[in-house]
Structure formats: structure tokens, C-alpha cells
Protein backbone atom coordinates (compact mmCIF):
# COMPACT_ATOMS: atom_id res chain seq x y z
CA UNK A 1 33.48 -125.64 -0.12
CA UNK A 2 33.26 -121.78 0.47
CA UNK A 3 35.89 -119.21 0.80
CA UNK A 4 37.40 -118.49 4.12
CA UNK A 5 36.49 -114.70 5.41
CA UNK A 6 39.52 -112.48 3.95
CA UNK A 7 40.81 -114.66 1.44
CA UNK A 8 39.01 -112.96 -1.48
CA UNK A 9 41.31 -110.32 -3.38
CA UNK A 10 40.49 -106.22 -2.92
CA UNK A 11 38.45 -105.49 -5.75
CA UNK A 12 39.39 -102.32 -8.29
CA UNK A 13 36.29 -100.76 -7.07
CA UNK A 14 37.57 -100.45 -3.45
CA UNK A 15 41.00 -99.36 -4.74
CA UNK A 16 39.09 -96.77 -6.94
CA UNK A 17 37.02 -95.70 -3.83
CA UNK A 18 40.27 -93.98 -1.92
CA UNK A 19 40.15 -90.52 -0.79
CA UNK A 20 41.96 -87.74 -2.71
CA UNK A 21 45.32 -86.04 -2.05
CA UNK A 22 44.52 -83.26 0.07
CA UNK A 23 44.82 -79.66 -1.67
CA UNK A 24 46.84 -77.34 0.70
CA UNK A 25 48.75 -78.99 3.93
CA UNK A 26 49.97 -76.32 6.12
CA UNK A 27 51.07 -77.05 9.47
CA UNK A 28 50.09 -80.99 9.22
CA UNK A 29 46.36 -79.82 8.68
CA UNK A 30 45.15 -80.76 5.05
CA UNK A 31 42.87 -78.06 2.95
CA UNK A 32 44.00 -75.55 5.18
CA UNK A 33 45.13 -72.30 4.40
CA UNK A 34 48.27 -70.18 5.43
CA UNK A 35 46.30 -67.00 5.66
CA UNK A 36 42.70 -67.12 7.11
CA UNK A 37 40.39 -64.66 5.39
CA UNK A 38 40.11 -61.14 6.30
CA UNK A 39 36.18 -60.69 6.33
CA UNK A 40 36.23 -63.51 9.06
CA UNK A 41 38.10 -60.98 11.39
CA UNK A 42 35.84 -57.98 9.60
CA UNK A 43 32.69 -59.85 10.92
CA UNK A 44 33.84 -60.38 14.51
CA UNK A 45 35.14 -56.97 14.92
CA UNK A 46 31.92 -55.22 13.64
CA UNK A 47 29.77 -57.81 16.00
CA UNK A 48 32.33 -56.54 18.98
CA UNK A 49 31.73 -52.34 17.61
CA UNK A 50 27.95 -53.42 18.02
CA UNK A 51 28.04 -54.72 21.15
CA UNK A 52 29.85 -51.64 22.18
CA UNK A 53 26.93 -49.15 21.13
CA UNK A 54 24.52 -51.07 22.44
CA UNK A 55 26.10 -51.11 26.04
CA UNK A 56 26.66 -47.34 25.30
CA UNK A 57 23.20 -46.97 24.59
CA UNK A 58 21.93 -48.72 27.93
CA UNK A 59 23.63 -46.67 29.49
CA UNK A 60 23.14 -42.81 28.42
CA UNK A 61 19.48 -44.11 27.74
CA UNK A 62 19.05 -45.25 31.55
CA UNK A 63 18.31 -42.76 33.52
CA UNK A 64 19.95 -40.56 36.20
């Protein structure tokens, strides 16, 4: 007669398999950190300084 579905025992491979302890919990959110890295502000503040001269040059460059 066979097993019954469920009946068999977890096997050390599935216990093995489990996900590991998360590094840095901050705020409930795991492998996240406290303070967020400065070149991530340095990027969008040079893309916003861009966007700036360009509108700047549109318009000294268009006409009367």
C-alpha cells in the first residue's frame, strides 16, 4: 500500500534549503540601511543642475 500525501517526514535537505538571517533590519525592512548613500543624492542633484542649463540654454539660445 502507498503512503498517504503528507505523511512522509521533511527531509534535511529542505531544512538545509531555508533562507538566511537577514543582515541589517532597520525599520522592519531587512538588508536595509540606516543611512542611504550620498552619491545616490549626488547623481539626482547633478541630473536636476543639467536640466537647469539646458532649459537656460533654450532659452537665451531662442531668439528675440
Amino acid at each position: 500500500m502507498t503512503m498517504a500525501r503528507g505523511s512522509r517526514k521533511r527531509s534535511t535537505r529542505d531544512q538545509a534549503s531555508q533562507p538566511p538571517e537577514p543582515v541589517d533590519v532597520v525599520g522592519g525592512v531587512p538588508d536595509h540601511s540606516a543611512n542611504p548613500a550620498l552619491w545616490k543624492y549626488l547623481v539626482l542633484a547633478g541630473i536636476f543642475v543639467l536640466w537647469v542649463c539646458l532649459l537656460m540654454l533654450c532659452l537665451f539660445a531662442g531668439g528675440p
